[in-house]
C-alpha atoms as a PDB file:
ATOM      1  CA  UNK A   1      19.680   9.340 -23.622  1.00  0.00           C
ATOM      2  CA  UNK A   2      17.620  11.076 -26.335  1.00  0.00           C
ATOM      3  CA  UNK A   3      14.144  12.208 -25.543  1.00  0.00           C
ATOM      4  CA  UNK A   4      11.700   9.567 -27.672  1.00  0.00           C
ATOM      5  CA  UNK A   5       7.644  10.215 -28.120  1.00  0.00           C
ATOM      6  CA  UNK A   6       5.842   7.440 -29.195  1.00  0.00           C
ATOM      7  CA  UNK A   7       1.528   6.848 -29.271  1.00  0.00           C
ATOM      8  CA  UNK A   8       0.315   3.738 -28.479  1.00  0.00           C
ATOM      9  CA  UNK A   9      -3.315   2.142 -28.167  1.00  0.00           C
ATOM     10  CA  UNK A  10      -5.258   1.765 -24.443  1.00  0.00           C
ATOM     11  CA  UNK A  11      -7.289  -1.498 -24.671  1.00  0.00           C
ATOM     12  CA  UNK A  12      -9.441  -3.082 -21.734  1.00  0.00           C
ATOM     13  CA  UNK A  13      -7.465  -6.239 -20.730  1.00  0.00           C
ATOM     14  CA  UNK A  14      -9.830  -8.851 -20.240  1.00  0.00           C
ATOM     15  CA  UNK A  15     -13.717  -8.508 -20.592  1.00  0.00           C
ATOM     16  CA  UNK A  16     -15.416  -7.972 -17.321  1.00  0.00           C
ATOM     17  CA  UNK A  17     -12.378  -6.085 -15.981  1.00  0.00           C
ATOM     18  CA  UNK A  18     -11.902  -2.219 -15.072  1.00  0.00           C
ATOM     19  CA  UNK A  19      -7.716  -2.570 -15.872  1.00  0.00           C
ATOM     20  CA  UNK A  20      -6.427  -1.840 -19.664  1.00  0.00           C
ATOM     21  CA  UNK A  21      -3.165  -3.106 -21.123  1.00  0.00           C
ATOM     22  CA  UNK A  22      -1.194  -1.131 -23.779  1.00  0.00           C
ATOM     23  CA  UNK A  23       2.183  -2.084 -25.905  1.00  0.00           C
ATOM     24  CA  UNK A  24       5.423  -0.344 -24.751  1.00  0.00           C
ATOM     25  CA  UNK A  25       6.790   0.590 -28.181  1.00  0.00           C
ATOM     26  CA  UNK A  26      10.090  -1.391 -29.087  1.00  0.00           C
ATOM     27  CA  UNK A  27      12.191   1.826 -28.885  1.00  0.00           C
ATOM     28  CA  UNK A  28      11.156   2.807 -25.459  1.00  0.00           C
ATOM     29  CA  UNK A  29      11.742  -0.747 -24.562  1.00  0.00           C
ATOM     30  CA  UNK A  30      14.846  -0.838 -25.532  1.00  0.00           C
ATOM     31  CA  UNK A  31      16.041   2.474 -24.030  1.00  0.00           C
ATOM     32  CA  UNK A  32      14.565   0.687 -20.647  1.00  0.00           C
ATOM     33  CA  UNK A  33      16.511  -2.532 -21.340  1.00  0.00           C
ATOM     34  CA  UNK A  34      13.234  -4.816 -20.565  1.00  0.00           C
ATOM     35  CA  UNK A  35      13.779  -8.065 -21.188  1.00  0.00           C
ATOM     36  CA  UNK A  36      10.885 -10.690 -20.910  1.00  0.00           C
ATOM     37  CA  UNK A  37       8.868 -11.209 -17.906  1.00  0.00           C
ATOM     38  CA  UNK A  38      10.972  -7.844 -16.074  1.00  0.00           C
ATOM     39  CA  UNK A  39       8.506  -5.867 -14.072  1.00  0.00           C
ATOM     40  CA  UNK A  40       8.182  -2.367 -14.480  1.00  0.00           C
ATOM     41  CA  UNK A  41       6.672   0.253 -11.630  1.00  0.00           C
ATOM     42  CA  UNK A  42       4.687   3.283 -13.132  1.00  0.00           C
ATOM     43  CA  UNK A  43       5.345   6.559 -10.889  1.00  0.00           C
ATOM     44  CA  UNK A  44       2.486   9.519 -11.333  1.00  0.00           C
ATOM     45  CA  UNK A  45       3.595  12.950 -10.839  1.00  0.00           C
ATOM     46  CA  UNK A  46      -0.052  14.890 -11.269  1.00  0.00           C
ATOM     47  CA  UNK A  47       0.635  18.787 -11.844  1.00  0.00           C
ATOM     48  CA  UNK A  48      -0.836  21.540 -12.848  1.00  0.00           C
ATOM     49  CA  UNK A  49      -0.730  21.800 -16.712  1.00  0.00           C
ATOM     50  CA  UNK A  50       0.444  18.240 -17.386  1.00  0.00           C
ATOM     51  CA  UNK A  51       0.808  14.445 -15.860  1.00  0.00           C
ATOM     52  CA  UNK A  52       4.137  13.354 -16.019  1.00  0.00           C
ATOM     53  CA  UNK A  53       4.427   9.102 -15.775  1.00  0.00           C
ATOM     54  CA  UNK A  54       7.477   7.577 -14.753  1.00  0.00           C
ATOM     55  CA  UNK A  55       8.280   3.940 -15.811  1.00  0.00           C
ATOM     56  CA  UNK A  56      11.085   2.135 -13.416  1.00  0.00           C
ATOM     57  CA  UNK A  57      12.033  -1.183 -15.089  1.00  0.00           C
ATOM     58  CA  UNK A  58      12.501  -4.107 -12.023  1.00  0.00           C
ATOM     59  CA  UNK A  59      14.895  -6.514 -12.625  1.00  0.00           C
ATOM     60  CA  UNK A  60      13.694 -10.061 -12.662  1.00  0.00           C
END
């Protein structure tokens, strides 16, 4: 699988709330296979000169 960078936007996700909601760009969604309504767990690996996040895609 080639390695793909992609930038997307942080937004709050409702008004009132401390969570945010971003888009997962269409080629990394693709390379995870999501499908509507899948799930997806985020993994955080915090190190020393970088913060690597894992995304696990959860069949429905």
């Amino acid at each position: 699988m080639p390695k793909i960078v992609r930038e997307s936007s942080v937004t709050q996700a409702r008004k009132g709330t401390t969570s945010f909601r971003t888009t997962i760009p269409r080629e990394i969604a693709e390379q995870l296979e999501l499908e509507h309504k899948d799930k997806i767990t985020w993994e955080v690996e915090p190190g020393k000169e970088e913060i690597k996040a894992i995304v696990h895609r959860k069949k429905k």
